[in-house]
PDB file of N, CA and C in Angstrom:
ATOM      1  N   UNK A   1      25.113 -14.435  25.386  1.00  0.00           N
ATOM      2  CA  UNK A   1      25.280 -15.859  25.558  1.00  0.00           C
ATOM      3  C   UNK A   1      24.848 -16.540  24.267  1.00  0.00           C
ATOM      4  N   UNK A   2      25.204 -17.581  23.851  1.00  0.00           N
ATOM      5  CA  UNK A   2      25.009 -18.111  22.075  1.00  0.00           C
ATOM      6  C   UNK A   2      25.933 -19.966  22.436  1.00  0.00           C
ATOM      7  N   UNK A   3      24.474 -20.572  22.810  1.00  0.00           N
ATOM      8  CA  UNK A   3      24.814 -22.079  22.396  1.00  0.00           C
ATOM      9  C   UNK A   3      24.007 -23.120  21.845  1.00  0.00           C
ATOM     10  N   UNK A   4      24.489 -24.254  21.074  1.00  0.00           N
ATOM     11  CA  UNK A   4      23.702 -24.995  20.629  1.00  0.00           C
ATOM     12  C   UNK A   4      22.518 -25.165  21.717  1.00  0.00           C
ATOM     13  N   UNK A   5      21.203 -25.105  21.243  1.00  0.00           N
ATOM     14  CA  UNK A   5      20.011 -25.852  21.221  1.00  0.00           C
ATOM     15  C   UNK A   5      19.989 -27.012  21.483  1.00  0.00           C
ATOM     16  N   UNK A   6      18.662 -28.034  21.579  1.00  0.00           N
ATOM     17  CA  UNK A   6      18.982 -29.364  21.964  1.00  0.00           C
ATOM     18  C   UNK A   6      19.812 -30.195  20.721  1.00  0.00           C
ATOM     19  N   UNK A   7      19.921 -29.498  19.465  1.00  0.00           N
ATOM     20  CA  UNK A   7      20.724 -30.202  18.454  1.00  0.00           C
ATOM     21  C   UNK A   7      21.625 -29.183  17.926  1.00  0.00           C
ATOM     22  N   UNK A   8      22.494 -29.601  16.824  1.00  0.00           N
ATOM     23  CA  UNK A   8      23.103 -28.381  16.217  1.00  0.00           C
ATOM     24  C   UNK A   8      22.454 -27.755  14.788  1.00  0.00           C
ATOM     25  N   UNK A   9      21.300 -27.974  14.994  1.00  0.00           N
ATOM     26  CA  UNK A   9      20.358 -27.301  13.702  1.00  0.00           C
ATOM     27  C   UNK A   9      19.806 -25.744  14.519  1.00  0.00           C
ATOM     28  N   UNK A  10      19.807 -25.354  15.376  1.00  0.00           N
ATOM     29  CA  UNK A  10      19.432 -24.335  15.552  1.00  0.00           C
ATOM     30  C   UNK A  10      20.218 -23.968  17.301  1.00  0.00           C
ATOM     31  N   UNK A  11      20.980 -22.567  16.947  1.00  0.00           N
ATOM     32  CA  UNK A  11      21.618 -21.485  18.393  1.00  0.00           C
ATOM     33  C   UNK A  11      20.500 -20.588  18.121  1.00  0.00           C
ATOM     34  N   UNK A  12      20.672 -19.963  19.339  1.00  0.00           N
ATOM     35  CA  UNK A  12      20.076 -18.818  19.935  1.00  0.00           C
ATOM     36  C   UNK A  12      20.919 -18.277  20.519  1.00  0.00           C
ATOM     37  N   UNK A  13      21.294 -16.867  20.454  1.00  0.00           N
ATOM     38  CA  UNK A  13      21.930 -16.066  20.944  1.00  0.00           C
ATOM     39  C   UNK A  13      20.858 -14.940  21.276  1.00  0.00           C
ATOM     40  N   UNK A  14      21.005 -14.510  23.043  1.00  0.00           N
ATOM     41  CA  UNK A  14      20.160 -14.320  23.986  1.00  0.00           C
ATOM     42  C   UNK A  14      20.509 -13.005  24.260  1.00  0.00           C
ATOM     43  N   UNK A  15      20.060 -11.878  24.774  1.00  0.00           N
ATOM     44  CA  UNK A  15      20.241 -10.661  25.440  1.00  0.00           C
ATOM     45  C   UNK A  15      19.581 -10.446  26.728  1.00  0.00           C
ATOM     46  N   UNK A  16      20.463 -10.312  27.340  1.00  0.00           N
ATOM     47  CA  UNK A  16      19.437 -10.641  29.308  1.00  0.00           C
ATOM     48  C   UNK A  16      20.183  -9.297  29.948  1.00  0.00           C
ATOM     49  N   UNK A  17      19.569  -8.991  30.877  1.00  0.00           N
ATOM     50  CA  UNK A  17      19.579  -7.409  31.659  1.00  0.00           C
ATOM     51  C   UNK A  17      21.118  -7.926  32.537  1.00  0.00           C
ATOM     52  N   UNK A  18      21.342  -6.871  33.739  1.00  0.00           N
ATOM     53  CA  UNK A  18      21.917  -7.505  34.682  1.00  0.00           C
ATOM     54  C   UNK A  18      21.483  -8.562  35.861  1.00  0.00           C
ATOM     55  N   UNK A  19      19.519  -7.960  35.754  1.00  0.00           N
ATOM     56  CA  UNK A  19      19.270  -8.828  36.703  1.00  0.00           C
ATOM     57  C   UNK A  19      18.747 -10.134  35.759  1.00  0.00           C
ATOM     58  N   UNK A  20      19.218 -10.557  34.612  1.00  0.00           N
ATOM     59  CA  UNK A  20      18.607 -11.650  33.846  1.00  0.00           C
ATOM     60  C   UNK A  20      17.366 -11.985  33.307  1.00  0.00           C
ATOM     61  N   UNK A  21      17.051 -10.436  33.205  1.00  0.00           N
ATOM     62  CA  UNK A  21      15.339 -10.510  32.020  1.00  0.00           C
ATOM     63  C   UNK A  21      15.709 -10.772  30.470  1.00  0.00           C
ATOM     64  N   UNK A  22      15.488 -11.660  30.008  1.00  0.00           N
ATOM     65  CA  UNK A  22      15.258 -11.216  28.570  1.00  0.00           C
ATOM     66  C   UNK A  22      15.256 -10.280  27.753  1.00  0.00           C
ATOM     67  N   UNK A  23      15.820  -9.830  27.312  1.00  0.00           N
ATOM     68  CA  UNK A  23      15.072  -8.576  26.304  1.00  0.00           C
ATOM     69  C   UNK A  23      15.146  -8.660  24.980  1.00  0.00           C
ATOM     70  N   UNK A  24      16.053  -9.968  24.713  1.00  0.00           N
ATOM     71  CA  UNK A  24      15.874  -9.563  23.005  1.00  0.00           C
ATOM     72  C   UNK A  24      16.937 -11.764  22.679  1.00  0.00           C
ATOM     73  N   UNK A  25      16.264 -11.969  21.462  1.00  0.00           N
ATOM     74  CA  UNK A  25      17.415 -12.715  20.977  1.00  0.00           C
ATOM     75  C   UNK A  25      17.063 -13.058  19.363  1.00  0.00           C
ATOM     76  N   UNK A  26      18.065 -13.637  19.039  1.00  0.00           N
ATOM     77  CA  UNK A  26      18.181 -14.254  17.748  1.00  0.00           C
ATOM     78  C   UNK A  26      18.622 -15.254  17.269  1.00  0.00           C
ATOM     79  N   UNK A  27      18.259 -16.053  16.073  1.00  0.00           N
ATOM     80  CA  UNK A  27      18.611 -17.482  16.198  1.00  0.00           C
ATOM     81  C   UNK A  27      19.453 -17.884  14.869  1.00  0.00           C
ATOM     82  N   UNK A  28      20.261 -18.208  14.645  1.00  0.00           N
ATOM     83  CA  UNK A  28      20.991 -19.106  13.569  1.00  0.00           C
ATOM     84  C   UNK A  28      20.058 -20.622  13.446  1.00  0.00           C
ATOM     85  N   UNK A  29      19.895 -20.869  12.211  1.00  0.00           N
ATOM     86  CA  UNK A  29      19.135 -22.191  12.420  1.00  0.00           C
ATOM     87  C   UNK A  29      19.238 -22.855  11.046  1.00  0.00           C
ATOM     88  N   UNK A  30      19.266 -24.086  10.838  1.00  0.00           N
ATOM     89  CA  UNK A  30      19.945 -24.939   9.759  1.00  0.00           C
ATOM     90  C   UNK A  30      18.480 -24.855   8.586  1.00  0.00           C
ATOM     91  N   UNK A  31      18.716 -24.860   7.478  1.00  0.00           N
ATOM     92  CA  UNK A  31      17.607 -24.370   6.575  1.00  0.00           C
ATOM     93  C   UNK A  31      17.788 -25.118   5.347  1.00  0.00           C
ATOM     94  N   UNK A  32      18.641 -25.360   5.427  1.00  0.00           N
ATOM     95  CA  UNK A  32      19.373 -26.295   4.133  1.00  0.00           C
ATOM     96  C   UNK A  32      19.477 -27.362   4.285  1.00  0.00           C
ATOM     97  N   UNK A  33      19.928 -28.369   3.280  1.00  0.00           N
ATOM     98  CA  UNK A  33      20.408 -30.006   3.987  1.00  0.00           C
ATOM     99  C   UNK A  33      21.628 -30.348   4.572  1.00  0.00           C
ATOM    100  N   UNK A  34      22.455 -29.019   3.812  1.00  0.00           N
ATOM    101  CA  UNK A  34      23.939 -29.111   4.372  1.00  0.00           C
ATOM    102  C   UNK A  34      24.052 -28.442   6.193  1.00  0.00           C
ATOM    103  N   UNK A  35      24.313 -29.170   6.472  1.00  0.00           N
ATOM    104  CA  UNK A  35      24.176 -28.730   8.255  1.00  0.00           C
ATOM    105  C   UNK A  35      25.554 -27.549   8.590  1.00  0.00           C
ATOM    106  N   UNK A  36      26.162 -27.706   7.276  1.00  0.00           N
ATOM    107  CA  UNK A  36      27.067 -26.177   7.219  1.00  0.00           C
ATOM    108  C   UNK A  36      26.433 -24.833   7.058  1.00  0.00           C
ATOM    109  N   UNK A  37      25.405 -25.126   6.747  1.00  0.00           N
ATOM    110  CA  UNK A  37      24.482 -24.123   6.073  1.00  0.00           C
ATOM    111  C   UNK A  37      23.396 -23.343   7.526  1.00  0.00           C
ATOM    112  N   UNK A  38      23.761 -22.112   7.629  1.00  0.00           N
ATOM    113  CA  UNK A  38      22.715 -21.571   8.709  1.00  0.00           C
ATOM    114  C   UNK A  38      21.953 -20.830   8.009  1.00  0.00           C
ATOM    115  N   UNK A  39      20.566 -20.171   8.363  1.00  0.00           N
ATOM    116  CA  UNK A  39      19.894 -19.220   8.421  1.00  0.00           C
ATOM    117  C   UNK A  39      19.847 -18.284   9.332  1.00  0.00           C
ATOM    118  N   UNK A  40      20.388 -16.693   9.563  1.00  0.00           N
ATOM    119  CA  UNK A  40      20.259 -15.807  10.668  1.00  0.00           C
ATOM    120  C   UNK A  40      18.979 -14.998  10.953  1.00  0.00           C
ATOM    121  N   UNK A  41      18.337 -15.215  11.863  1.00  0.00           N
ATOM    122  CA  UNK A  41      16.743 -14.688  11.863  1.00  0.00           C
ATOM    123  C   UNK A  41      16.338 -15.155  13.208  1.00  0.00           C
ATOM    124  N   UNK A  42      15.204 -15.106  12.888  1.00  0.00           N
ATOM    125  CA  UNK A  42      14.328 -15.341  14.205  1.00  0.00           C
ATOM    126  C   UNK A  42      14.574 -13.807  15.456  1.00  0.00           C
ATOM    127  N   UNK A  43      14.528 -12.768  15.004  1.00  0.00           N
ATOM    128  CA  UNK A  43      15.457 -11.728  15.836  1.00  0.00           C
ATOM    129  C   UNK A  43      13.755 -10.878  16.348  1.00  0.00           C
ATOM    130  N   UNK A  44      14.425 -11.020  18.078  1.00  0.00           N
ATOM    131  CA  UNK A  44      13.047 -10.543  18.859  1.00  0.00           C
ATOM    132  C   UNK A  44      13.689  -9.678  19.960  1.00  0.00           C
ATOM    133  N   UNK A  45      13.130  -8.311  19.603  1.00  0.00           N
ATOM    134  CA  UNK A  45      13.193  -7.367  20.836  1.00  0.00           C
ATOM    135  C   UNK A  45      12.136  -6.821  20.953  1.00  0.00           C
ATOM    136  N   UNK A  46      12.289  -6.868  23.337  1.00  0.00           N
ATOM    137  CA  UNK A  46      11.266  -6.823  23.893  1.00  0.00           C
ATOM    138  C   UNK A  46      10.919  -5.257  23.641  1.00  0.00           C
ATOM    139  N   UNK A  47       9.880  -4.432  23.650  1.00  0.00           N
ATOM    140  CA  UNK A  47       9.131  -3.541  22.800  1.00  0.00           C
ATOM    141  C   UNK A  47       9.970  -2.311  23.610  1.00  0.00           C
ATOM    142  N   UNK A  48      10.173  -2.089  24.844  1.00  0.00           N
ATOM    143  CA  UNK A  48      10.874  -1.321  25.722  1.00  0.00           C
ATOM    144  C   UNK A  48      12.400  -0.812  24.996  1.00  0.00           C
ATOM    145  N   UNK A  49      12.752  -1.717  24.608  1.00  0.00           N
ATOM    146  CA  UNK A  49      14.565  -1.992  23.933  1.00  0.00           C
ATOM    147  C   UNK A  49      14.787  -1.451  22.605  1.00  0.00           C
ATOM    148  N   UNK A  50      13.353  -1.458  21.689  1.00  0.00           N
ATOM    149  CA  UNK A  50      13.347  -1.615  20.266  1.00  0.00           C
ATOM    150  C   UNK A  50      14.373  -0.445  19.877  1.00  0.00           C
ATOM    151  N   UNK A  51      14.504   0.479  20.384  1.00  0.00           N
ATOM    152  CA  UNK A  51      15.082   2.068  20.003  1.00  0.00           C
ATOM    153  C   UNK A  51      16.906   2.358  20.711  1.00  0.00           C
ATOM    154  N   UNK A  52      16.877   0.986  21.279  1.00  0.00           N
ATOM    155  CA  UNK A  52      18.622   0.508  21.359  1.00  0.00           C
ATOM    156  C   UNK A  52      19.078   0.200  20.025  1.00  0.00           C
ATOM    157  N   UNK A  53      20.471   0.062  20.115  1.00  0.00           N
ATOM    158  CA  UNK A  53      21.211  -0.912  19.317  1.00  0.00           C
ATOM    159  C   UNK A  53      21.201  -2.118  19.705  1.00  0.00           C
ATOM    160  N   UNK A  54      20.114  -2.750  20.536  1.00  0.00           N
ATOM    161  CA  UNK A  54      20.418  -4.385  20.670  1.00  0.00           C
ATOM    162  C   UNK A  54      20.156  -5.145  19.824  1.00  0.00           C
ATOM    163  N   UNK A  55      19.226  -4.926  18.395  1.00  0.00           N
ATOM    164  CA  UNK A  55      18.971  -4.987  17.332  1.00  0.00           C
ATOM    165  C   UNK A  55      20.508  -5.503  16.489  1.00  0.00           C
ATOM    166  N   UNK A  56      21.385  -4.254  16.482  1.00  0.00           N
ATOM    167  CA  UNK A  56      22.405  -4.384  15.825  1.00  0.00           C
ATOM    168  C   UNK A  56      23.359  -4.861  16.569  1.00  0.00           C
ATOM    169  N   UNK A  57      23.280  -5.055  17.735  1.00  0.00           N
ATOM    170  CA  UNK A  57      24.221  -5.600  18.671  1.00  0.00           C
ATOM    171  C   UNK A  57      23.801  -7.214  18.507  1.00  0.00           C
ATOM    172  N   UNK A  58      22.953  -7.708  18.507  1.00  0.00           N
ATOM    173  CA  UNK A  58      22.727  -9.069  18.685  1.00  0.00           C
ATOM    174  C   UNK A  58      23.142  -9.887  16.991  1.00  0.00           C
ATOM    175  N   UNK A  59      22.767  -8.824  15.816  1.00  0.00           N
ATOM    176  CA  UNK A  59      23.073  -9.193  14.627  1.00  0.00           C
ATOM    177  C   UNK A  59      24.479  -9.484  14.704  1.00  0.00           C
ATOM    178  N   UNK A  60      25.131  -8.642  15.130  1.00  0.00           N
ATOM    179  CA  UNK A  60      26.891  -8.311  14.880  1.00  0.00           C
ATOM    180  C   UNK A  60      27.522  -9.877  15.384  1.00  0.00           C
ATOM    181  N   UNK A  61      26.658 -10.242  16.692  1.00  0.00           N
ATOM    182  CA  UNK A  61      27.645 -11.035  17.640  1.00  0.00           C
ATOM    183  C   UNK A  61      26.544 -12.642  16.782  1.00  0.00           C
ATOM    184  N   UNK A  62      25.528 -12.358  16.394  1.00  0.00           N
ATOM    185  CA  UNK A  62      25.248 -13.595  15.417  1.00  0.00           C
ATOM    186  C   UNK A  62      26.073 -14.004  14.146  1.00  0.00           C
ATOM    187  N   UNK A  63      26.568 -12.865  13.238  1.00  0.00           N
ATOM    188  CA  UNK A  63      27.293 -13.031  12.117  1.00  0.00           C
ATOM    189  C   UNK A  63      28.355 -12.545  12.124  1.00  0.00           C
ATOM    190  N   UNK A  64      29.221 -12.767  13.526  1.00  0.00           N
ATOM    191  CA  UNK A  64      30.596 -12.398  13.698  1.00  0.00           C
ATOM    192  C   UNK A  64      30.785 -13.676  14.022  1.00  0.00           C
ATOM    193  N   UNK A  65      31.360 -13.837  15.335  1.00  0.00           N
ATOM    194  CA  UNK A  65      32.150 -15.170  15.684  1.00  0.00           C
ATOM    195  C   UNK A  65      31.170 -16.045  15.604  1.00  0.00           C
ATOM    196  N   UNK A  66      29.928 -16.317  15.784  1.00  0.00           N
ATOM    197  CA  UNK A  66      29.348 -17.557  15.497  1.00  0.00           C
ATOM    198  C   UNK A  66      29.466 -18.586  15.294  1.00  0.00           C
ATOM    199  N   UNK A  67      29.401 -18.270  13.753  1.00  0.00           N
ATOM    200  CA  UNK A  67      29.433 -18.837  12.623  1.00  0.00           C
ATOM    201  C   UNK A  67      30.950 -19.611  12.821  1.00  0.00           C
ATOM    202  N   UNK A  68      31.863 -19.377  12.828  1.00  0.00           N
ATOM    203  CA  UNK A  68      33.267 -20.080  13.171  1.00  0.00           C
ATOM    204  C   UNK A  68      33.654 -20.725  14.567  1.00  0.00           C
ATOM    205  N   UNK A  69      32.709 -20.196  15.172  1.00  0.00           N
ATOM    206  CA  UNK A  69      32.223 -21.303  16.882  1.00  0.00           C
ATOM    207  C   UNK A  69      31.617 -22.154  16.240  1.00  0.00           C
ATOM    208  N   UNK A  70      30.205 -22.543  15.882  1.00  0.00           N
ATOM    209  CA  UNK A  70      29.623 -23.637  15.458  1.00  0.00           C
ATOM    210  C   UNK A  70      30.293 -24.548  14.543  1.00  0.00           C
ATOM    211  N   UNK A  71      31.199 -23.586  13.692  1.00  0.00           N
ATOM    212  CA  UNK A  71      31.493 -24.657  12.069  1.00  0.00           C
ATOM    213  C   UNK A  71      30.576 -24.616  11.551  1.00  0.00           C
ATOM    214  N   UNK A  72      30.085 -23.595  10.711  1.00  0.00           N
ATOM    215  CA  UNK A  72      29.022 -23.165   9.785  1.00  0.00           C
ATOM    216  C   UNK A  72      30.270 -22.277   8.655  1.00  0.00           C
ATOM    217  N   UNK A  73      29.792 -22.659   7.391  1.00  0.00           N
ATOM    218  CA  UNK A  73      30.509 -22.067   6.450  1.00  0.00           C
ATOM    219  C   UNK A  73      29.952 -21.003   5.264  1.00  0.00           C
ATOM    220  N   UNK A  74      28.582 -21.315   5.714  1.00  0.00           N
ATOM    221  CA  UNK A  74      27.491 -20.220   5.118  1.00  0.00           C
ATOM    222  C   UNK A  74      26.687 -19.983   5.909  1.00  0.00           C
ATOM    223  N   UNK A  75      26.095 -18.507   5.954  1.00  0.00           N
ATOM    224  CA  UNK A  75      25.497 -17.630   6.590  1.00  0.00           C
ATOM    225  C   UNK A  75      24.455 -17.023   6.056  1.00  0.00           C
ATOM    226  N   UNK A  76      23.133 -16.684   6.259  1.00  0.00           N
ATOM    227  CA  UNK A  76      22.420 -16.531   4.722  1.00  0.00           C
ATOM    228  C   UNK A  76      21.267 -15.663   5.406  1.00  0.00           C
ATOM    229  N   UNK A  77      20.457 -14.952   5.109  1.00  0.00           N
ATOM    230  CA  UNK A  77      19.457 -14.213   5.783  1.00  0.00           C
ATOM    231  C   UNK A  77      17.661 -14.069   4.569  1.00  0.00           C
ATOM    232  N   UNK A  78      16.644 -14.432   4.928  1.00  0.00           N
ATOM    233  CA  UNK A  78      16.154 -13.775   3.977  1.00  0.00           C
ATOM    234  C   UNK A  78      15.436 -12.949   4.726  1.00  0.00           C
ATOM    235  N   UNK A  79      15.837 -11.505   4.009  1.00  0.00           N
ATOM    236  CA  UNK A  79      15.159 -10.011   3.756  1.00  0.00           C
ATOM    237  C   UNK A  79      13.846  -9.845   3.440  1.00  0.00           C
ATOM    238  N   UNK A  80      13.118  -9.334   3.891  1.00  0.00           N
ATOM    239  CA  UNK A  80      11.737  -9.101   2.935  1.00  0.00           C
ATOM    240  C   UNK A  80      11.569  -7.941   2.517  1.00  0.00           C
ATOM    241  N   UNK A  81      11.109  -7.550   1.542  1.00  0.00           N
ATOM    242  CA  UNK A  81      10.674  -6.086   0.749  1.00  0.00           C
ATOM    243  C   UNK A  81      10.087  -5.416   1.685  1.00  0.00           C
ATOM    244  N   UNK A  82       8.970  -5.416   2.785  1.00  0.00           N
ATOM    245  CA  UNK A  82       8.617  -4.259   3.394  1.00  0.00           C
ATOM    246  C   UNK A  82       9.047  -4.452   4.873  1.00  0.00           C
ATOM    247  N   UNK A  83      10.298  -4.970   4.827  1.00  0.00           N
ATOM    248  CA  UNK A  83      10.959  -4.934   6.300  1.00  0.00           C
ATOM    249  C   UNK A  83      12.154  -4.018   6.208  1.00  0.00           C
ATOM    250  N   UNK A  84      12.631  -3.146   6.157  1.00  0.00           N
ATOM    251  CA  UNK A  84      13.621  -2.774   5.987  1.00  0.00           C
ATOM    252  C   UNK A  84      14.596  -2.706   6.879  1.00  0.00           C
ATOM    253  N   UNK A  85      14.310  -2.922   8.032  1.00  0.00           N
ATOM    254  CA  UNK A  85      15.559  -3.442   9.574  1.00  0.00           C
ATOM    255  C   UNK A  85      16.044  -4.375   8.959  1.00  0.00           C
ATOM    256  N   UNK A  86      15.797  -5.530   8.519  1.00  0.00           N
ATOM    257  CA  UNK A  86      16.041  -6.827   8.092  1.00  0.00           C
ATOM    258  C   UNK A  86      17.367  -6.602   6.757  1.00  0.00           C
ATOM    259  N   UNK A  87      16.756  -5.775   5.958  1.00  0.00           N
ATOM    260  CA  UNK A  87      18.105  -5.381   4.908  1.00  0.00           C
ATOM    261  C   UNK A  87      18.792  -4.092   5.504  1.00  0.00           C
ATOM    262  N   UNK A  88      18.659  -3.799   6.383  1.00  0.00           N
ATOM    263  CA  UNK A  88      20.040  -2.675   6.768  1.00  0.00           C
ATOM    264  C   UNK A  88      20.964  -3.754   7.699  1.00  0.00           C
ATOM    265  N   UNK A  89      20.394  -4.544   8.212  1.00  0.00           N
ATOM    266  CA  UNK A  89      20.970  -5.572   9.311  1.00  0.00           C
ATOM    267  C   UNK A  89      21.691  -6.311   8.312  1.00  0.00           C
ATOM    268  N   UNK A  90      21.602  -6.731   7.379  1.00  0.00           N
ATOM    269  CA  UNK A  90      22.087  -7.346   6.650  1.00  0.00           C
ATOM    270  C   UNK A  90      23.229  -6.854   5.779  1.00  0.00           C
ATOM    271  N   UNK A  91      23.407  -5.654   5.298  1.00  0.00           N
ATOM    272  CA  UNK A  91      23.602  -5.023   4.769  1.00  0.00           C
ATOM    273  C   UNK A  91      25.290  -4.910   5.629  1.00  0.00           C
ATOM    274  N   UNK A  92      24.929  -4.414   6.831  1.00  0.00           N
ATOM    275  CA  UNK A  92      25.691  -3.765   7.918  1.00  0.00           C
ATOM    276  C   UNK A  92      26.657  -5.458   8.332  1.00  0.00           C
ATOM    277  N   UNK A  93      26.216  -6.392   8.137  1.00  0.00           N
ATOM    278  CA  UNK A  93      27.052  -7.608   8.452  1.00  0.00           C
ATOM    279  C   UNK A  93      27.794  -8.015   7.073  1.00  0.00           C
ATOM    280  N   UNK A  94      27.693  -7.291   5.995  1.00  0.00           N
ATOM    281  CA  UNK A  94      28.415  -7.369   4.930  1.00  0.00           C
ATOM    282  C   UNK A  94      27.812  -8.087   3.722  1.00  0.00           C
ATOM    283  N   UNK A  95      26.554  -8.860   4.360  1.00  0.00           N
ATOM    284  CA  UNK A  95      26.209  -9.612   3.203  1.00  0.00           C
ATOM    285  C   UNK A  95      25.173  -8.765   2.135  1.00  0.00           C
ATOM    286  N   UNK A  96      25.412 -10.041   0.971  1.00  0.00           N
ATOM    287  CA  UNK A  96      25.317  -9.269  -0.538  1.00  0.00           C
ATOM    288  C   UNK A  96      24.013  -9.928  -0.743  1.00  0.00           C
ATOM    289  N   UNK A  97      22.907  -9.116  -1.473  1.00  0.00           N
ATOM    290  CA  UNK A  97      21.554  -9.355  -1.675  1.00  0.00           C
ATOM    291  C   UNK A  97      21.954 -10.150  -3.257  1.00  0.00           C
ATOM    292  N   UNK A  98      21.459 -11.320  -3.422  1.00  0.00           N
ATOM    293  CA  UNK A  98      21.714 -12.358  -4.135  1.00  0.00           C
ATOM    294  C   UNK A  98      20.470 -12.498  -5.245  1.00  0.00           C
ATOM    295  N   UNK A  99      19.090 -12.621  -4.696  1.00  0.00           N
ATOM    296  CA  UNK A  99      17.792 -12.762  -4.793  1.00  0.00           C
ATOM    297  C   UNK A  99      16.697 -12.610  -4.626  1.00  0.00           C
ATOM    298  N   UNK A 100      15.666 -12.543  -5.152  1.00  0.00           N
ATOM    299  CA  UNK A 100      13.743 -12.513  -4.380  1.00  0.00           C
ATOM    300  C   UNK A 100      13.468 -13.631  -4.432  1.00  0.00           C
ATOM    301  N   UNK A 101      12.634 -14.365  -3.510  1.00  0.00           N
ATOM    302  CA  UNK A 101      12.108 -15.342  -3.458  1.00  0.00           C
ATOM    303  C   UNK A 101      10.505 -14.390  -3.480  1.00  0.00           C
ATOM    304  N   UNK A 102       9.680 -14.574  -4.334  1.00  0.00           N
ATOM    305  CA  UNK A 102       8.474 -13.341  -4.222  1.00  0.00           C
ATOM    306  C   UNK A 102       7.560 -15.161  -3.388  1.00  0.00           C
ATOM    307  N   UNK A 103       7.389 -15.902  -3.070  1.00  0.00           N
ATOM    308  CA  UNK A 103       6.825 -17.249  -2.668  1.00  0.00           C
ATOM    309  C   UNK A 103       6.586 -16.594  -0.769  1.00  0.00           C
ATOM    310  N   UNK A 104       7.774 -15.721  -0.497  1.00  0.00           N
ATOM    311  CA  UNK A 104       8.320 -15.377   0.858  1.00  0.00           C
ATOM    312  C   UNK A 104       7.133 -14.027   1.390  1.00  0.00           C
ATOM    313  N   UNK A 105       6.798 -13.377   0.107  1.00  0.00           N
ATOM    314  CA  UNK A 105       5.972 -12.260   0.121  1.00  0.00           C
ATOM    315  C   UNK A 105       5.011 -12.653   0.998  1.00  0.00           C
ATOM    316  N   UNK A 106       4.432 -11.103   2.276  1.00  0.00           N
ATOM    317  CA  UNK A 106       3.419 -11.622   2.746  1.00  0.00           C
ATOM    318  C   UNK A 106       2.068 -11.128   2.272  1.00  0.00           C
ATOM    319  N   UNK A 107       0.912 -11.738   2.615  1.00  0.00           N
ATOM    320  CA  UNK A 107      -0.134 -11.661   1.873  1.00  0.00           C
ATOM    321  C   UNK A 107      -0.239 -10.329   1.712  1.00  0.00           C
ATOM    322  N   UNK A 108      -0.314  -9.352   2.696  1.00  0.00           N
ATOM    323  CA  UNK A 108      -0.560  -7.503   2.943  1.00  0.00           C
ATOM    324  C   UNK A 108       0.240  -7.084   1.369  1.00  0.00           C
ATOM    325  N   UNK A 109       1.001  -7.597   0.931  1.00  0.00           N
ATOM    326  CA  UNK A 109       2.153  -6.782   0.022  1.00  0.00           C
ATOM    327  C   UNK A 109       1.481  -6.747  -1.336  1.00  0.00           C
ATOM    328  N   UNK A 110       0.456  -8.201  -1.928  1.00  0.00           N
ATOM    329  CA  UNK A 110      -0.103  -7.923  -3.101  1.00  0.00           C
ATOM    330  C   UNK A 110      -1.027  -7.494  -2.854  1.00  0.00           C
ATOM    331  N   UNK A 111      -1.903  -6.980  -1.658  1.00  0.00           N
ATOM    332  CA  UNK A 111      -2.663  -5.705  -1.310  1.00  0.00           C
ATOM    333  C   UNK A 111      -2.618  -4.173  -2.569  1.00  0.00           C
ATOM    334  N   UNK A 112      -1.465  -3.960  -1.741  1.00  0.00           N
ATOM    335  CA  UNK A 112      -0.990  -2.588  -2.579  1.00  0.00           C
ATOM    336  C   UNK A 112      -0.644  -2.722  -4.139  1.00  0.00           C
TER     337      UNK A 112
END
């Protein structure tokens, strides 16, 4: 299921059982000033699920038709260096790694 929110700055696209539990979703959400402009993220599966493809199932159906349901003309993700689901997901929806934002880094990373 995938519909506007109370505005069109942020969908959620939902993953629910047959009997309608939750188990996982993800959100498109406006990040830019241009309201053409989405961000794909916010992606949560319940701990039971993690070792499905609902992961890649919920990515696919976020940066497939979506984006041309809403009228969004950019699609954009940021990746982080020690996430690596995040750049295979990305990867696998076709998009092209552009940049680092190192500002995005989390504190644990200048640890090492």
């Amino acid at each position: 299921m995938s519909t506007p929110n109370a505005t069109n700055d942020q969908y959620t696209i939902v993953a629910r059982t047959p009997k309608g539990e939750v188990v996982g979703l993800v959100g498109l959400f406006r990040h830019a000033p241009n309201p053409k402009v989405h961000e794909i993220g916010e992606l949560m599966i319940l701990k039971s699920y993690r070792n499905s493809h609902l992961a890649v199932d919920l990515s696919q159906v976020a940066g497939g038709n979506c984006p041309k349901r809403f009228g969004l003309q950019v699609l954009f993700s940021e990746t982080v260096c020690n996430h690596r689901v995040s750049q295979r997901l990305a990867l696998q929806q076709g998009m092209v790694p552009t940049g680092l934002e190192l500002e995005c880094m989390p504190a644990g990373a200048y640890k090492k």
